[in-house]
Every structure is written in structure tokens, then in C-alpha cells.
Protein backbone atom coordinates (compact mmCIF):
# COMPACT_ATOMS: atom_id res chain seq x y z
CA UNK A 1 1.60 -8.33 -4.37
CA UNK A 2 0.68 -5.88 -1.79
CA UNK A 3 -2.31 -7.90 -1.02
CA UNK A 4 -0.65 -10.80 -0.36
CA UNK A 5 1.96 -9.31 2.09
CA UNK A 6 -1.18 -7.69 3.97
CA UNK A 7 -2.89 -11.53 4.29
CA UNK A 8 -0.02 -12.66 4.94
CA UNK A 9 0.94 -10.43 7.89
CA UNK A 10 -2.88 -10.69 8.92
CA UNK A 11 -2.47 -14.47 9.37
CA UNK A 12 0.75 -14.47 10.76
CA UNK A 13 -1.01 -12.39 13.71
CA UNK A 14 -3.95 -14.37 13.97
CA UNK A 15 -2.17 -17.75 14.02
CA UNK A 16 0.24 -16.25 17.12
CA UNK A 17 -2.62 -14.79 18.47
CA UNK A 18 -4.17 -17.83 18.50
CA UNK A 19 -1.10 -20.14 20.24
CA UNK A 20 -1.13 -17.41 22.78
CA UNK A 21 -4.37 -17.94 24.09
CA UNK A 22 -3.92 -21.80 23.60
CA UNK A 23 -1.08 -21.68 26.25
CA UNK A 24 -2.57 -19.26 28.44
CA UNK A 25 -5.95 -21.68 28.42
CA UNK A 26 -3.38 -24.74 28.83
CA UNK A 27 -1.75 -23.33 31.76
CA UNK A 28 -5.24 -23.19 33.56
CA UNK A 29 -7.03 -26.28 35.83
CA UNK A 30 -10.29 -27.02 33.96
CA UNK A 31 -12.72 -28.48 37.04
CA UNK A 32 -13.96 -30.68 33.39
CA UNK A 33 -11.04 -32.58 32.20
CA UNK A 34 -13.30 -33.68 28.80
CA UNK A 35 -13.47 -30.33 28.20
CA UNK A 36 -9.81 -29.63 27.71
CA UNK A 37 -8.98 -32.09 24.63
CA UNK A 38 -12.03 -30.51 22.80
CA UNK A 39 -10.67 -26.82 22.92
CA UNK A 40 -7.17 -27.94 22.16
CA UNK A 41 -8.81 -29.96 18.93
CA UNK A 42 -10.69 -26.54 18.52
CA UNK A 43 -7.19 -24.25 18.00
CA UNK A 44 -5.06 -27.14 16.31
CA UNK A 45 -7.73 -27.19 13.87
CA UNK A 46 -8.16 -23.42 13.50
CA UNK A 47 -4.40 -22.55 13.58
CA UNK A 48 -3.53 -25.27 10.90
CA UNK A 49 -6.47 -23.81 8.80
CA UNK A 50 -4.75 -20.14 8.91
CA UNK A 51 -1.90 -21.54 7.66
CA UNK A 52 -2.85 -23.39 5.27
CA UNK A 53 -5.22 -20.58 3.91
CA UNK A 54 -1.88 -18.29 3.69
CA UNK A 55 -0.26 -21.32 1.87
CA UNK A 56 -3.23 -21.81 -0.37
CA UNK A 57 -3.22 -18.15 -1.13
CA UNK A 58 0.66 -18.69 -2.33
CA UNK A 59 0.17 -21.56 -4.45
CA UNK A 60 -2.83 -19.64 -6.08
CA UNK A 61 -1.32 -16.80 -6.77
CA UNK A 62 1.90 -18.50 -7.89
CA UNK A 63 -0.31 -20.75 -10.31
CA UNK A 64 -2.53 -17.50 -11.79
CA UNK A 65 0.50 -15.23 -12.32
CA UNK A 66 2.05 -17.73 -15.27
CA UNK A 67 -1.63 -17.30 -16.75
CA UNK A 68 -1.34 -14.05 -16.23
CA UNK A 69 1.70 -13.47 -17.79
CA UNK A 70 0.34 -15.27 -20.77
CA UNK A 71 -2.56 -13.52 -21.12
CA UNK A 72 -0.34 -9.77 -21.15
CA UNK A 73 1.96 -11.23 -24.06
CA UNK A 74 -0.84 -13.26 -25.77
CA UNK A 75 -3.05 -9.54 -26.66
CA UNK A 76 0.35 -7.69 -27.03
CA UNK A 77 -0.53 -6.61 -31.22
CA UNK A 78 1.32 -6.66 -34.58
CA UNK A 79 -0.21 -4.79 -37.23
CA UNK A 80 0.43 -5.50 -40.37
CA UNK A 81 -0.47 -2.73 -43.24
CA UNK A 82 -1.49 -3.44 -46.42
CA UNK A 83 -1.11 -1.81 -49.72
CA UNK A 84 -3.62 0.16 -51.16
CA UNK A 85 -4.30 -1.98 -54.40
CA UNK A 86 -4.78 -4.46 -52.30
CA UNK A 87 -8.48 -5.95 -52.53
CA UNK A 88 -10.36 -7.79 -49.62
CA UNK A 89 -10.24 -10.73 -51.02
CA UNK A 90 -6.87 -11.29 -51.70
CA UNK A 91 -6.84 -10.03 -47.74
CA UNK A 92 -8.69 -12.52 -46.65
CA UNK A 93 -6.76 -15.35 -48.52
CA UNK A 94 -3.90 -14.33 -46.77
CA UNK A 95 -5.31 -14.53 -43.19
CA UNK A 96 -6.13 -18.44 -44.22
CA UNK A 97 -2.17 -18.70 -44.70
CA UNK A 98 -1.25 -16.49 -41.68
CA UNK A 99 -3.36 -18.82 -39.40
CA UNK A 100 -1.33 -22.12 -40.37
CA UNK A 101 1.63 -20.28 -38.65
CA UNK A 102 2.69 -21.93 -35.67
CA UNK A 103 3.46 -18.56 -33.70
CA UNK A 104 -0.04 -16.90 -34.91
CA UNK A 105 -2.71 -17.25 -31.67
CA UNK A 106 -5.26 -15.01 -34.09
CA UNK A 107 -5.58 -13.07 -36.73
CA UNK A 108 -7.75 -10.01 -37.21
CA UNK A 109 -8.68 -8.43 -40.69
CA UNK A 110 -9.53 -4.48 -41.16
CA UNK A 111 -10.51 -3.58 -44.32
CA UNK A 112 -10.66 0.00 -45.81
CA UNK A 113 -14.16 0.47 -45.10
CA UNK A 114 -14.28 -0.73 -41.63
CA UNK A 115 -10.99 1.57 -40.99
CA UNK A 116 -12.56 4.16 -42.30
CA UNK A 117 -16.24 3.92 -40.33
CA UNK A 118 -14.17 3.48 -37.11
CA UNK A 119 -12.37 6.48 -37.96
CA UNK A 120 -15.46 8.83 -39.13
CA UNK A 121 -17.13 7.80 -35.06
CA UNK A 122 -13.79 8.78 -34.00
CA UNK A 123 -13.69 11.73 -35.63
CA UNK A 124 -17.18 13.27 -36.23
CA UNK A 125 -16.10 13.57 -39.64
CA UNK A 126 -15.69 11.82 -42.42
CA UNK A 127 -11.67 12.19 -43.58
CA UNK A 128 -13.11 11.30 -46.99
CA UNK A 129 -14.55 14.84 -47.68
CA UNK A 130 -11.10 16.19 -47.63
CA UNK A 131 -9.72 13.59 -50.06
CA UNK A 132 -12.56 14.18 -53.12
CA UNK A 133 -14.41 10.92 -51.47
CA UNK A 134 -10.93 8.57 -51.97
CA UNK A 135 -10.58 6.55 -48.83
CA UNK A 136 -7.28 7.37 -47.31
CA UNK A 137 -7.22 4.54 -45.14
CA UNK A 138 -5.85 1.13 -46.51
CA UNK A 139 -6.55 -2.33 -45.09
CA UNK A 140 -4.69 -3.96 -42.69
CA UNK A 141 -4.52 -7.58 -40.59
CA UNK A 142 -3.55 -7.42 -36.65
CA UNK A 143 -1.98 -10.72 -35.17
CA UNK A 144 -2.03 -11.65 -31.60
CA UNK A 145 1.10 -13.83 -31.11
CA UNK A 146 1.74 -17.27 -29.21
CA UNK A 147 3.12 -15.55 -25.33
CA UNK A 148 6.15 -17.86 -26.10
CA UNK A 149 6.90 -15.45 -29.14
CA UNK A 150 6.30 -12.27 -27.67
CA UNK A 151 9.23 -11.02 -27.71
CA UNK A 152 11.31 -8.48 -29.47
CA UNK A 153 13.84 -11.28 -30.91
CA UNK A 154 11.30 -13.45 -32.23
CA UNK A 155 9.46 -10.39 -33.41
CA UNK A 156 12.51 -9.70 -35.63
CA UNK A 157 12.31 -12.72 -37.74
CA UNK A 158 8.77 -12.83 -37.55
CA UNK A 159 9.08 -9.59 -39.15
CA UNK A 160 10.94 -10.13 -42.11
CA UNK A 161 9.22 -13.42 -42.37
CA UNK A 162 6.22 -11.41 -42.96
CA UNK A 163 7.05 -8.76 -45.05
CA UNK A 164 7.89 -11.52 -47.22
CA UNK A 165 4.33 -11.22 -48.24
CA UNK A 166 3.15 -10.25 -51.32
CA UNK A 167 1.66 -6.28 -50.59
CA UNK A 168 2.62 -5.65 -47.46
CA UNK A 169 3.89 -2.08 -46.68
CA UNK A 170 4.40 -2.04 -43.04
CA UNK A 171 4.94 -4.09 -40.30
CA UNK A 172 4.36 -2.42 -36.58
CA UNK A 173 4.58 -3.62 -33.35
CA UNK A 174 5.25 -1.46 -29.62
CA UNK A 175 9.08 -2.20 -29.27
CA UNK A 176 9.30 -1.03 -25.93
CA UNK A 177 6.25 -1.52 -24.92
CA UNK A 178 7.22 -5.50 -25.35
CA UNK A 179 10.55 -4.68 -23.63
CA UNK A 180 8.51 -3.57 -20.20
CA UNK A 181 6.07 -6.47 -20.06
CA UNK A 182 8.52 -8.91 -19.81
CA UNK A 183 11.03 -7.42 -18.05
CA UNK A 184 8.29 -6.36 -15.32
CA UNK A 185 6.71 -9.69 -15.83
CA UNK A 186 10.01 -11.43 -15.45
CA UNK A 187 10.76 -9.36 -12.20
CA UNK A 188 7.04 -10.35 -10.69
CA UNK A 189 7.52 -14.19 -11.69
CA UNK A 190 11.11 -13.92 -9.42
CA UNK A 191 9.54 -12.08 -6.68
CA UNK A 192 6.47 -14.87 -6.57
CA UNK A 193 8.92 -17.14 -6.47
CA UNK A 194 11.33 -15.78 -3.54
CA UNK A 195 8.05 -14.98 -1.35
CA UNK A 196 6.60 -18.82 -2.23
CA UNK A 197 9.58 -20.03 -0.41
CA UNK A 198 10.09 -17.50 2.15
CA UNK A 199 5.88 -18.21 3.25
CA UNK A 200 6.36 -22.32 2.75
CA UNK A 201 9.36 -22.04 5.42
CA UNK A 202 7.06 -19.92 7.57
CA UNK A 203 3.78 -21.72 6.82
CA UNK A 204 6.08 -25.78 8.19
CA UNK A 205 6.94 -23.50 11.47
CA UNK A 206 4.02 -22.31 12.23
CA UNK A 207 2.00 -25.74 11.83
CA UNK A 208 4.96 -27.60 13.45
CA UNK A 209 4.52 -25.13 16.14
CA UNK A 210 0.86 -25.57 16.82
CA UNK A 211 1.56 -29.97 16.47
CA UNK A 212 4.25 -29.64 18.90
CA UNK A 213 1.53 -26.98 21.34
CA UNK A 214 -0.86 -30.06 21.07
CA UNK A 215 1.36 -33.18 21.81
CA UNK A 216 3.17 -31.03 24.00
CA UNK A 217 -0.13 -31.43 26.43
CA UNK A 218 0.02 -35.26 26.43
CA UNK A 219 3.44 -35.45 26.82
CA UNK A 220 3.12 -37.46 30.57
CA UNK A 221 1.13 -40.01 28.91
CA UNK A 222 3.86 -40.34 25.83
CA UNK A 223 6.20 -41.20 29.13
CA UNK A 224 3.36 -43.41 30.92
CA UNK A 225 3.25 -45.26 28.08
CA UNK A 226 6.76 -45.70 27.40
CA UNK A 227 6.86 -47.05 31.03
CA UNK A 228 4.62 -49.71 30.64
CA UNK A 229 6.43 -50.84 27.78
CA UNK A 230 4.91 -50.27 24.71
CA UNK A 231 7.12 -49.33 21.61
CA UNK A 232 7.72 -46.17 19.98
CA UNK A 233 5.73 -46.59 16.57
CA UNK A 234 2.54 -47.99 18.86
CA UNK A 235 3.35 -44.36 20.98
CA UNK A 236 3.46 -42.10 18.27
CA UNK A 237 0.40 -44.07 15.37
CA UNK A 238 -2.26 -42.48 17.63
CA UNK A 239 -0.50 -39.16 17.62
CA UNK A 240 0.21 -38.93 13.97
CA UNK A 241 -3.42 -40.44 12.80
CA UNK A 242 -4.90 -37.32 14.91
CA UNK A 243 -2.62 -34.94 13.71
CA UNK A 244 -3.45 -35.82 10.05
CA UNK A 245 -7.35 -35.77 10.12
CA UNK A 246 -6.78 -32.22 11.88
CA UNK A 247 -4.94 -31.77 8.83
CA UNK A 248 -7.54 -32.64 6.50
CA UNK A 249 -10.00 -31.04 8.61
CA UNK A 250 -7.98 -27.96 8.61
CA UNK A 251 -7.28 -28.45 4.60
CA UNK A 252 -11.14 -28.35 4.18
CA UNK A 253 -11.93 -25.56 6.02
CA UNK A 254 -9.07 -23.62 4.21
CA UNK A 255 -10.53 -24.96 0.75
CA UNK A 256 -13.79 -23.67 1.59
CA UNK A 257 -12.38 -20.27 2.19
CA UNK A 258 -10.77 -19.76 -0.58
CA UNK A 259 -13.36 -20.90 -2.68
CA UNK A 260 -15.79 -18.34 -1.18
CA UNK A 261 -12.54 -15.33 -1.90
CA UNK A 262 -12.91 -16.82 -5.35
CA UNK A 263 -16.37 -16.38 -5.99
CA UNK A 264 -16.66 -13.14 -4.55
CA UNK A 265 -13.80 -12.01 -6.95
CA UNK A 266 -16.11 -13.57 -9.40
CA UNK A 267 -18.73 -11.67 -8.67
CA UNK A 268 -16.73 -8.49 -8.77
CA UNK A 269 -14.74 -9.20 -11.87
CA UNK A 270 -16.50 -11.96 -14.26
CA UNK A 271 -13.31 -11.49 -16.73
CA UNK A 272 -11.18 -12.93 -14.06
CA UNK A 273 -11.73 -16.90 -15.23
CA UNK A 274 -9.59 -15.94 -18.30
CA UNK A 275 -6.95 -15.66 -15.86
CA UNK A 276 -8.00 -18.14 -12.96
CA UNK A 277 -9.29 -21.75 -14.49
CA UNK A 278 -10.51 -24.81 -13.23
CA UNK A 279 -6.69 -26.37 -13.39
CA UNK A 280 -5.54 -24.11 -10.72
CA UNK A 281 -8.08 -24.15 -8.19
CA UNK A 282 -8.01 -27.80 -8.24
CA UNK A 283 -4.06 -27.66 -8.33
CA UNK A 284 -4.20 -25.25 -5.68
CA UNK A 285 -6.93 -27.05 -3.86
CA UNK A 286 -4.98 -30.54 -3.78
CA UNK A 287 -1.89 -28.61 -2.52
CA UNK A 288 -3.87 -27.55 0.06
CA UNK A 289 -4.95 -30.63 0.77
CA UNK A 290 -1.51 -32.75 0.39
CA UNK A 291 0.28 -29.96 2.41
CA UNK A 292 -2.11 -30.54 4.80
CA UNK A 293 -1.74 -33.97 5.44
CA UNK A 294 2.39 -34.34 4.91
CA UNK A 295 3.22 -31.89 7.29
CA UNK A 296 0.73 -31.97 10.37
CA UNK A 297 2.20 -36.06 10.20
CA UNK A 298 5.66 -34.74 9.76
CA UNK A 299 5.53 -32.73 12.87
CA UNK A 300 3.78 -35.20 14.51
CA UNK A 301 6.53 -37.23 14.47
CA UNK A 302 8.98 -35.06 15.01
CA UNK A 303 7.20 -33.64 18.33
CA UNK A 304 6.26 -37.14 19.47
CA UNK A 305 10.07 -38.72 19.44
CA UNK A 306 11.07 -35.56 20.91
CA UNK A 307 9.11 -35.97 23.97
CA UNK A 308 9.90 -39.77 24.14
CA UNK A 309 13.55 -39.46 24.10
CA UNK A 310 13.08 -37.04 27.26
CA UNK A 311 13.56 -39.01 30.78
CA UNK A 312 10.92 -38.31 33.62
CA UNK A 313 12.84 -35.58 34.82
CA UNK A 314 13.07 -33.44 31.60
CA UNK A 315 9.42 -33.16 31.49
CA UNK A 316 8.91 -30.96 34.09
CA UNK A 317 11.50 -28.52 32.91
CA UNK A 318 9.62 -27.71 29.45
């Protein structure tokens, strides 16, 4: 979370940054007039990209945080101990049952001997010594729930739904550990959600600001245009089709960032593609991508009927 505030804030400067040094260069006679629709090209494209990175980075992190969540409640453990007459085969007959369960993700046998090596490396000892060679230990099975049923009310009928089995002594799960993850997991999904809004209403601003810093510079020939008779939609197609391959162009760009963040995480933490998958960088990566598009021609629009609404006048006073 803290991470994403700190991009967030970093591209939030970088994008003003940016439209300040667009209007300061705007404000200046070039003595080469091709020159000038270049450089604006340049910063729509770059300032779009910025955004669209910080509204990438939302998306993704919205999308990875329900895996996330998953993965937490999906190794959260229930033990269940067996009795000590209990023989390994009759163990392992049981597992075959306890994997037809529908709330069961996997099941995990421990027999007496393997409880009882684990403990000796443990240890540096073997407990048996001090029990005239009897193995203390007994076997047990440990189940890794479904994440939809990890949680302390299903684990209460799940419970008694297992002790229902023949030999079974004890069934232990972490109470409050269970409690925590999902209350802390609930509070992260609602703060995700609140700052996913909050940056989407900033992210349509801040594009709609740099459309409007573009169209803003061709405004006179919106109005020469309009003089000479032609109609609004012929006006403002030329305006939008520009505004939407920046878009793309900008979409790509930001694509090919995050892509690069990814595989550096990658290379830092392999384990991290049992949280981040294929589905959501392509989700993430079409968001982009439509977000892109939808909103560089919303503004657009919205810029270009501003300006042709204005009389001759009005132009000079913006």
C-alpha cells in the first residue's frame, strides 16, 4: 500500500511537471512552426503514458490482492489428530474420502514415523528413549481449505463434520489467527477499493487536462474552420482520431513499463506468479489499453465543443 501511494505521488509530480513545461514551451515563438506540433505530440504522449502507468498500477494491484487474499486463506491449516490404534492404512483410506469433499483444496498425511523423524531433527534427540522405544507421537492428516471456507463459521461445521470420523481425537485449527486474516484482509480489499476510485477520478483529470493543453493550441483553427463552414463532427473527427492513437501510443508505452516492473519483481521473487498470473496482466494490460482509448476520445470531445461554442472574441481571453 505504501508503495503505491509513493508511485502514485511520484506520477502525480511528474505528470504536472510535465504540463508545466508544456505551457511554458507553448507560450514561446518557435522561428520553426513544424517543430511545435512534434513537441506537443511528444508531452501528450508522455503525460497520457504517466497516467495510465499509475492507472495500470491500480488495476494490477486491485486484480493481485483478491489472489492474494486467496492464497493467505487457501494455506491457513486444520490438523486433524488421529488415534493411536490407528494404522496407516486405514489413514490413508480416509484421505481418499476427505479429498471428495467439496471444501478440501488438499490433504496432507503424517504418519507416526514421519512425526516422529521430524521431531528427533528438531530435537537432537530421539523422544523415544524416554518412552522404552514406544513412539509417543500418533498420526495425523492436515487439510488446506477452499479460501471461500476459511472461516471460523464454516470451520465450525466442518468441525463436527469431521470428527464424525471414525478415530479421530482432535480437531485443531488457529481460531484467531483466522479471525485476523480476514478481518485485515477485509480492511485491505476496502482500502484497494476506496483508493481505485479516488486514482480513476484523478487519473480522467489529469488526461483530460493534458487533451484539453493540446487542442487548446489549435483552438484558432477549430474557429477558422467553423468560419468557413464546415460542421462540428467534420471539426472535432480529426481531433478525436489524434487524441486516440496518442492514447494507444501512450497505452503501449505504459504496457511496456509495467511489464518490465513485472519481470524485475520476477527476478527478485520467482514465488510471486502464484500470486500474479497470466489473467491479470492481460486484464490489467487491456484496461490499460481500453482506458486508454475511451478517455483521451472522451476528452477530446469534450475540449473540442468547448472551444467551438466560444465566439472569436472568447479566444483571446483563455
Amino acid at each position: 500500500m505504501f508503495q503505491l501511494i509513493c508511485l502514485f505521488i511520484i506520477s502525480l509530480l511528474l505528470c504536472k511537471i510535465w504540463t508545466v513545461i508544456a505551457y511554458s514551451l507553448m507560450g514561446k515563438k518557435y522561428k520553426s512552426v513544424s517543430k511545435r506540433p512534434r513537441l506537443q505530440a511528444v508531452t501528450l504522449c508522455i503525460s497520457t503514458a504517466l497516467v495510465l502507468i499509475l492507472l495500470g498500477l491500480v488495476v494490477f494491484f486491485t486484480l493481485t490482492g483478491r489472489n492474494l487474499s486467496q492464497y493467505v486463506k487457501e494455506n491457513l491449516v486444520v490438523s486433524m489428530m488421529l488415534e493411536q490404534d490407528m494404522n496407516d492404512t486405514e489413514a490413508q483410506t480416509m484421505c481418499k474420502g476427505l479429498m471428495k469433499k467439496q471444501y478440501i483444496k488438499h490433504v496432507h498425511f503424517i504418519s507416526k514415523t514421519s512425526a516422529l523423524s521430524d521431531a528427533t531433527k528438531e530435537m537432537g534427540i530421539n523422544p523415544a528413549e524416554f518412552t522404552d522405544g514406544v513412539n509417543p507421537f500418533s498420526s495425523s492428516i492436515e487439510l488446506t481449505l477452499k479460501s471461500d471456507y476459511a472461516n471460523n463459521d464454516s470451520l465450525n461445521w466442518i468441525s463436527k463434520e469431521l470428527k464424525k470420523y471414525p478415530k479421530v481425537a482432535e480437531i485443531n485449527y488457529q481460531k484467531d489467527l483466522i479471525d485476523a486474516v480476514n478481518r485485515n484482509l477485509a480492511k485491505i480489499g476496502i482500502g484497494m477499493l476506496v483508493l481505485a476510485i479516488l486514482l480513476t477520478f484523478v487519473s480522467f483529470s489529469l488526461i483530460n487536462n493534458t487533451v484539453h493543453l493540446d487542442i487548446y493550441a489549435r483552438r484558432f483553427s477549430i474557429h477558422t474552420m467553423k468560419l468557413v463552414g464546415a460542421s462540428w463532427g467534420f471539426i472535432r473527427k480529426p481531433f478525436v482520431r489524434r487524441a486516440v492513437l496518442t492514447g494507444l501510443l501512450a497505452a503501449f508505452i505504459a504496457i511496456l513499463f509495467l511489464a518490465a516492473c513485472i519481470y524485475v519483481l520476477y527476478r527478485y521473487e520467482p514465488e510471486i506468479l502464484t500470486i500474479v498470473t497470466w489473467e491479470e496482466m492481460l486484464i490489467t494490460g487491456a484496461t490499460v489499453i481500453l482506458f486508454g482509448i475511451i478517455i483521451t476520445a472522451f476528452c477530446a470531445n469534450i475540449s473540442v465543443n468547448r472551444f467551438l461554442r466560444m465566439k472569436a472574441g472568447e479566444l483571446y481571453k483563455i
